[in-house]
Protein backbone atom coordinates (compact mmCIF):
# COMPACT_ATOMS: atom_id res chain seq x y z
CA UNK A 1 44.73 102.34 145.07
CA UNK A 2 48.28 102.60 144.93
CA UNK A 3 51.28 99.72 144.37
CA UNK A 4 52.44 99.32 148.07
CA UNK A 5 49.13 99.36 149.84
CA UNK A 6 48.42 96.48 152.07
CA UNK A 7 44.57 96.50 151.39
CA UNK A 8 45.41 95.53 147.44
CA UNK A 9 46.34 92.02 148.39
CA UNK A 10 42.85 91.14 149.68
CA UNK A 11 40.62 93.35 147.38
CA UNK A 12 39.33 90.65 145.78
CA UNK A 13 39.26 86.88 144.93
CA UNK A 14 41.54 87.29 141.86
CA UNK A 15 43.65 89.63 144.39
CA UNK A 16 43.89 87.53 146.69
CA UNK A 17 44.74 84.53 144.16
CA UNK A 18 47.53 86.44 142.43
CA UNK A 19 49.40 87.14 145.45
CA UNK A 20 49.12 83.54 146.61
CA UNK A 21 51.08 82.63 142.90
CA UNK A 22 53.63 85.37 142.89
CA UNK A 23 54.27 84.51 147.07
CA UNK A 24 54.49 80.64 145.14
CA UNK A 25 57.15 81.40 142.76
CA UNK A 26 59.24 83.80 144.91
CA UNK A 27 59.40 80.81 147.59
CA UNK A 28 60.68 78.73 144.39
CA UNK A 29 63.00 81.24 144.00
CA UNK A 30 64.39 81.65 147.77
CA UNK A 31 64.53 78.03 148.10
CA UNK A 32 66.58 77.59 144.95
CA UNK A 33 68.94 80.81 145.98
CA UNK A 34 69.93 79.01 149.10
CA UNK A 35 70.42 75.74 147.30
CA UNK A 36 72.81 77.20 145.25
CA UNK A 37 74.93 78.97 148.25
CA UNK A 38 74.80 75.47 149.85
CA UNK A 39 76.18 73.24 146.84
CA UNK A 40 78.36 76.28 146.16
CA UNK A 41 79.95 75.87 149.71
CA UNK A 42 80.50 72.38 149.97
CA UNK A 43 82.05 72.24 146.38
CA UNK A 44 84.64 74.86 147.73
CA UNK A 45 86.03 72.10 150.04
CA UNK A 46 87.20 71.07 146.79
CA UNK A 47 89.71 71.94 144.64
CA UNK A 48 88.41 70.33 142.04
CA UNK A 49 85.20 71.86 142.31
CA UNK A 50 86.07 75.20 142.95
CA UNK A 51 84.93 76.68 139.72
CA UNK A 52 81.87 75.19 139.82
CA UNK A 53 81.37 76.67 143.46
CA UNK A 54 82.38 80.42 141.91
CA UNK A 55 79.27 79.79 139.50
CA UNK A 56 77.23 78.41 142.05
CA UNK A 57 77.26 81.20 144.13
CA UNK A 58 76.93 83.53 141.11
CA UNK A 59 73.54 82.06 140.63
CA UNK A 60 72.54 82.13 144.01
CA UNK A 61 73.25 85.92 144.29
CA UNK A 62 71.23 86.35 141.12
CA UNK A 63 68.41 84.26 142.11
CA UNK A 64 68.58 86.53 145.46
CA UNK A 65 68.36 90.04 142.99
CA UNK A 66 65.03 88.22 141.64
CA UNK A 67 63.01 88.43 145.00
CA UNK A 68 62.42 92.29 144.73
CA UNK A 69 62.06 92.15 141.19
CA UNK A 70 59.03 89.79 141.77
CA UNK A 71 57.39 91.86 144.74
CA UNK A 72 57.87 95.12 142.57
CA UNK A 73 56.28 92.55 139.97
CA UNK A 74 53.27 91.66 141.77
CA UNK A 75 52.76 95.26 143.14
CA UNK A 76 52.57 96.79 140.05
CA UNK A 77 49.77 93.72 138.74
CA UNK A 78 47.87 94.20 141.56
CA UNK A 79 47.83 98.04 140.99
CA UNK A 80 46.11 97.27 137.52
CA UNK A 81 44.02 95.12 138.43
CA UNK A 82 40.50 96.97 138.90
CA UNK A 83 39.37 97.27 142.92
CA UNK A 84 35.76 96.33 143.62
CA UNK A 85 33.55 99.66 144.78
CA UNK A 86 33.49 98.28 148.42
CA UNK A 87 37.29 97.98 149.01
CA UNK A 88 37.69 102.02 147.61
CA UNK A 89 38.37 104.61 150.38
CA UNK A 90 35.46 106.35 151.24
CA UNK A 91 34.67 108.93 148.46
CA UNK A 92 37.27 107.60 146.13
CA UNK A 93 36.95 108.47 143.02
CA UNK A 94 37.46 105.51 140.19
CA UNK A 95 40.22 105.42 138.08
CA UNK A 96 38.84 107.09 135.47
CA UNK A 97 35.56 108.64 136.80
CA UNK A 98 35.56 111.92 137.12
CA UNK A 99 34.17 114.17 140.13
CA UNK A 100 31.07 116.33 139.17
């Protein structure tokens, strides 16, 4: 199976587990992003706090560039991770089978 496919995220138990971590942290992540963006705008009602806004909202943006890093992340685990026989397209071959 390929990173990307739908059908990966519930091929197993351990599948199905590892997804359920990765959704965990990237929540973390989101949740912390727009923590940032919201500190970061009340501090710019500030003057005095206006450089600690700036950074603020520097973090948030980079804690927003994480989220695809962690679903390209967790596609690319789940693509390793071997796919029971009954979740492989009919006359699939296995990774490294090869047909007769």
């Amino acid at each position: 199976m390929k990173p990307f496919d739908a059908a990966l995220r519930r091929a197993s138990a351990s599948h199905e587990e590892l997804v359920r971590r990765y959704e965990l942290f990237r929540t973390v992540v989101e949740f912390l992003a727009a923590l940032m963006f919201v500190i970061g705008s009340v501090f710019f009602f500030y003057d005095s706090l206006l450089f600690a806004g700036t950074w603020l909202f520097l973090i948030g943006s980079i804690l927003f560039a994480v989220r695809p890093t962690i679903r390209l992340a967790l596609e690319l685990h789940l693509a390793r991770l071997p796919v029971p026989d009954e979740f492989r397209p009919y006359g699939a071959v296995r990774g490294g089978d090869r047909e007769p």
